[in-house]
Protein backbone atom coordinates (compact mmCIF):
# COMPACT_ATOMS: atom_id res chain seq x y z
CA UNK A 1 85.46 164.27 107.01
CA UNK A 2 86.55 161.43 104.80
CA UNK A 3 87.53 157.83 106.10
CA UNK A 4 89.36 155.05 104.34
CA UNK A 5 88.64 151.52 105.23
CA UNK A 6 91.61 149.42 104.90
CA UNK A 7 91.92 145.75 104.76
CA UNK A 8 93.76 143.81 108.08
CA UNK A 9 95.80 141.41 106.39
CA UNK A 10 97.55 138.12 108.70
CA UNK A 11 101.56 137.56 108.04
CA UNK A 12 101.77 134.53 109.82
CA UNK A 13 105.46 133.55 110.77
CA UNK A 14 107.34 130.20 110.56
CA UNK A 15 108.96 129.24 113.76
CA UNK A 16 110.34 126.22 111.96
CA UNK A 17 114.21 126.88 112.44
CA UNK A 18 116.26 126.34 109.17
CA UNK A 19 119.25 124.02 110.72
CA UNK A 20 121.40 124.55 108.02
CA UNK A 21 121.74 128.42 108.32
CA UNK A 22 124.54 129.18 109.86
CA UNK A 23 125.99 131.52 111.15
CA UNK A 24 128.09 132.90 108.70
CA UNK A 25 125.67 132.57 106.16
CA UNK A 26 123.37 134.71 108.37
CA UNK A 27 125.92 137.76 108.40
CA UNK A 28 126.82 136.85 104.53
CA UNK A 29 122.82 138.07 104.26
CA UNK A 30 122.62 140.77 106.37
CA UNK A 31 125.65 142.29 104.22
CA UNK A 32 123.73 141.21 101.15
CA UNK A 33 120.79 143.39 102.44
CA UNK A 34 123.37 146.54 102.80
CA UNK A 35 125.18 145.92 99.21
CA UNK A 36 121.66 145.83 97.78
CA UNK A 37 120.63 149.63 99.27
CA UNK A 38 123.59 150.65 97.71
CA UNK A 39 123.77 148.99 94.62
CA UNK A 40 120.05 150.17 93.57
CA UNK A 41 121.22 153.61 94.64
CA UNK A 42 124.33 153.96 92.22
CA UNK A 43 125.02 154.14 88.41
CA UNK A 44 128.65 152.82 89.40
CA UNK A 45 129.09 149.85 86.87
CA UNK A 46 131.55 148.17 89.16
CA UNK A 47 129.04 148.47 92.53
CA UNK A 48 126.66 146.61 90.36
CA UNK A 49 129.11 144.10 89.00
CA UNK A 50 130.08 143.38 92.46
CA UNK A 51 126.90 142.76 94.04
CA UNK A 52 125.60 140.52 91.61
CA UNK A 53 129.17 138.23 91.96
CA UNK A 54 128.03 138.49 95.55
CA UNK A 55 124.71 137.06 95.41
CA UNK A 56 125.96 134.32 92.98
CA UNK A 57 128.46 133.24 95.40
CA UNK A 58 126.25 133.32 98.52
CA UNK A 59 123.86 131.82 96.59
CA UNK A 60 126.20 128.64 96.26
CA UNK A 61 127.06 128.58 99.74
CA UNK A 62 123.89 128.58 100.34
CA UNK A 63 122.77 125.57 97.72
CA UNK A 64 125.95 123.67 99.06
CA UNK A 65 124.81 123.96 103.27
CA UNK A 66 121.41 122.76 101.83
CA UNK A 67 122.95 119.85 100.08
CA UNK A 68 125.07 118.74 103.25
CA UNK A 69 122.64 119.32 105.73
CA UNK A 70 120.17 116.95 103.80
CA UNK A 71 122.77 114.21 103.04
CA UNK A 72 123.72 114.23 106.56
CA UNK A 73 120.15 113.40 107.81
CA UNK A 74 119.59 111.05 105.28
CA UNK A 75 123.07 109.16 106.04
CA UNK A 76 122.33 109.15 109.80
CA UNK A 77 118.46 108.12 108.86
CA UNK A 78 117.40 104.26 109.63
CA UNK A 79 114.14 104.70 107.44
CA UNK A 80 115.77 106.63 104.49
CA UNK A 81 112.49 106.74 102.46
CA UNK A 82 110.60 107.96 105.22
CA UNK A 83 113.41 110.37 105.72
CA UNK A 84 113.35 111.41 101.83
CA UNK A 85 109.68 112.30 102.32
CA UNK A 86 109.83 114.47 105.41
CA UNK A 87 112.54 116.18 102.96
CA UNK A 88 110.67 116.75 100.69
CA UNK A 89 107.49 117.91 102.60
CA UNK A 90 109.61 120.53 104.40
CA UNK A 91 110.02 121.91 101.45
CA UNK A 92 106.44 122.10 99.62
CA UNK A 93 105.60 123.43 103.50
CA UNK A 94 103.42 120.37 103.32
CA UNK A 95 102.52 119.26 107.08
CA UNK A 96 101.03 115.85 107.78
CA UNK A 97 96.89 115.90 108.54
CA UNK A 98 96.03 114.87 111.96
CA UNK A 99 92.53 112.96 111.97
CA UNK A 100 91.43 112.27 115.40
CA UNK A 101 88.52 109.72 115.60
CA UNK A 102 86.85 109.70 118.36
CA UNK A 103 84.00 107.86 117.44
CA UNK A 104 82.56 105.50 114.14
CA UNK A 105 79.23 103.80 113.94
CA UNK A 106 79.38 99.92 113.94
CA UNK A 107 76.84 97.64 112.82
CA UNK A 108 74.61 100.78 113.48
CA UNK A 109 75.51 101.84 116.56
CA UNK A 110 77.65 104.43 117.42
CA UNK A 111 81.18 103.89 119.04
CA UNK A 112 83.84 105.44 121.26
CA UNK A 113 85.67 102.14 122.23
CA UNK A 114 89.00 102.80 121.01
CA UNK A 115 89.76 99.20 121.10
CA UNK A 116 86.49 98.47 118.61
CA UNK A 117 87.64 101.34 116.36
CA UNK A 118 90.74 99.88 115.80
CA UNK A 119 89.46 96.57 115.51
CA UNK A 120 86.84 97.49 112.93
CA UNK A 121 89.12 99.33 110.76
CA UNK A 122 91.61 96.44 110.77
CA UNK A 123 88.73 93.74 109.72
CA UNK A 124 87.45 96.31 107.20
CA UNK A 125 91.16 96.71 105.11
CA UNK A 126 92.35 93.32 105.77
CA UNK A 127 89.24 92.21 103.68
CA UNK A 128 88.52 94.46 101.57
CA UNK A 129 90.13 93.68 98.84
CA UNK A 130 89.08 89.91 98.87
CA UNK A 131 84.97 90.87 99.22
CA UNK A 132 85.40 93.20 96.20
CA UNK A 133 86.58 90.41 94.41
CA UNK A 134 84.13 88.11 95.73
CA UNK A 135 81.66 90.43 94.80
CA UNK A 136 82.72 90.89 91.46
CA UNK A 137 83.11 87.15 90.84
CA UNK A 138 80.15 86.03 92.00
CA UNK A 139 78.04 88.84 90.05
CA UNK A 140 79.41 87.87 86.67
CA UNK A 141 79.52 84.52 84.85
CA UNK A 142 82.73 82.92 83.68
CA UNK A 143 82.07 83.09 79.97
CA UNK A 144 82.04 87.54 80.47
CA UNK A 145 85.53 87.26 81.53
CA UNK A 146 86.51 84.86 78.68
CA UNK A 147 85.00 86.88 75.99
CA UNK A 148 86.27 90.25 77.41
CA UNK A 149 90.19 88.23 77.27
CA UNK A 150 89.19 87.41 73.36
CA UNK A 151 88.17 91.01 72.79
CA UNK A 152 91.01 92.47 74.61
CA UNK A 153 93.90 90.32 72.85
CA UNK A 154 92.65 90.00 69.44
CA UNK A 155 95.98 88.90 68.63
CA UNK A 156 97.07 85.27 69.62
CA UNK A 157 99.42 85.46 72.88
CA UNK A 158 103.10 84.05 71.59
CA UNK A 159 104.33 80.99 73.83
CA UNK A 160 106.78 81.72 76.53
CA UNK A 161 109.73 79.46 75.92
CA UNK A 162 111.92 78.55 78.79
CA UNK A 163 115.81 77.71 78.00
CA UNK A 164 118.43 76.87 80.14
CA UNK A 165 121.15 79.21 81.71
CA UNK A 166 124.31 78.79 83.06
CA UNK A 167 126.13 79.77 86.23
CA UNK A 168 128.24 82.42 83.99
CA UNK A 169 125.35 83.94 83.17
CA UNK A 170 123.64 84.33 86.76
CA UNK A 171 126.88 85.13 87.80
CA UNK A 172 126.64 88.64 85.66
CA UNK A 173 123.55 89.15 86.38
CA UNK A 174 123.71 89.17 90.06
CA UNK A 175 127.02 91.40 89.77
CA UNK A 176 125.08 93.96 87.66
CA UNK A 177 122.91 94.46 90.37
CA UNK A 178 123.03 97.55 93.22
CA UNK A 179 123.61 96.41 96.90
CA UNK A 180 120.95 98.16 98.45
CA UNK A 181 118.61 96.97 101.29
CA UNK A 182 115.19 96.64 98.60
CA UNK A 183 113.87 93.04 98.14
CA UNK A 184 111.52 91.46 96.23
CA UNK A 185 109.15 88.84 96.82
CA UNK A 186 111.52 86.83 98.13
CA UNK A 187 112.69 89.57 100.95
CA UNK A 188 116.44 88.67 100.23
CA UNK A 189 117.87 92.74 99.82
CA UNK A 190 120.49 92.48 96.50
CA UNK A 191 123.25 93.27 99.42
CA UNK A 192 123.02 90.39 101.10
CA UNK A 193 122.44 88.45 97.52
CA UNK A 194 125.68 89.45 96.14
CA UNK A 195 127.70 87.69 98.47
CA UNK A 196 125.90 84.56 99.33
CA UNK A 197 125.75 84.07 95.49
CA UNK A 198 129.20 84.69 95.13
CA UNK A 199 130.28 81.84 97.13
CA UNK A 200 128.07 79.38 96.26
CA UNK A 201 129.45 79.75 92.65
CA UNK A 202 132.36 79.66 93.72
């Protein structure tokens, strides 16, 4: 008596619904499904000719629900970067990481406080990035920094020379921009820019 061994393989199943299928698009597949069993069982030129029209014009419904669905949540979004990324995570099949910390050591002891966790971690990145600089400061004398500017720009820097503009001129400038809710430095967003500059030229 011979016995095979056979290797168990998982299928695990999305439950994640797919909001843009609809209904019709649902029954446009299931007919897809039937055309295929015959079209792979036929020579008939015209079968095959119609299928494949089929598919191509399914597959642009489908392409154009996508396209709606995702403009629609990104039109009704608040946060529409945060928004672009969930987009685009749903698609890699990319899930955020959940990291629970329960506990960290501090000053070596160890913690479950979740008030001193959150505490630590806020002291930690909120100066961070000024004792690495410290650090590297302190550990290295002026005249390193000088000579690594010489040795980096072996060519002489050219001046930066100011002139003067005119209103014209920051008039275009302004109008060539987007009115969209980014900012700079200055947190003024270019759509609320373009018109206060607008009348104060005028």
């Amino acid at each position: 008596m011979y016995y095979s061994s056979f290797t168990i393989k998982r299928t695990h199943y999305s439950s994640h619904t797919k909001a843009w299928l609809t209904e019709g698009i649902k029954i446009s597949c299931r007919n897809k499904r039937k055309l295929f069993l015959i079209y792979r069982n036929s020579n008939d030129s015209g079968i095959k000719k119609y299928y494949k029209r089929y598919c191509k014009i399914l597959a642009d419904v489908i392409r154009l629900a996508k396209k709606t669905y995702y403009n629609n949540l990104l039109i009704k979004s608040t946060n529409k970067t945060k928004m672009t990324w969930n987009i685009i995570n749903e698609h890699i099949n990319k899930r955020p990481r959940k990291h629970d910390i329960s506990s960290i050591n501090v000053d070596g002891a160890k913690t479950h406080d979740s008030q001193v966790i959150a505490t630590t971690f806020n002291t930690y990145f909120a100066t961070v990035a000024q004792n690495i600089h410290t650090e590297n400061f302190n550990s290295r004398d002026v005249n390193d920094f000088l000579d690594y500017l010489y040795n980096a720009f072996n060519k002489p820097i050219p001046a930066i020379n100011l002139k003067m503009v005119t209103s014209k001129e920051i008039e275009n400038v302004v109008k060539s921009l987007k009115p969209k809710g980014s900012h700079g430095y200055d947190e003024i967003p270019t759509k609320i820019l373009k018109p206060i500059t607008f009348n104060l030229l005028v």
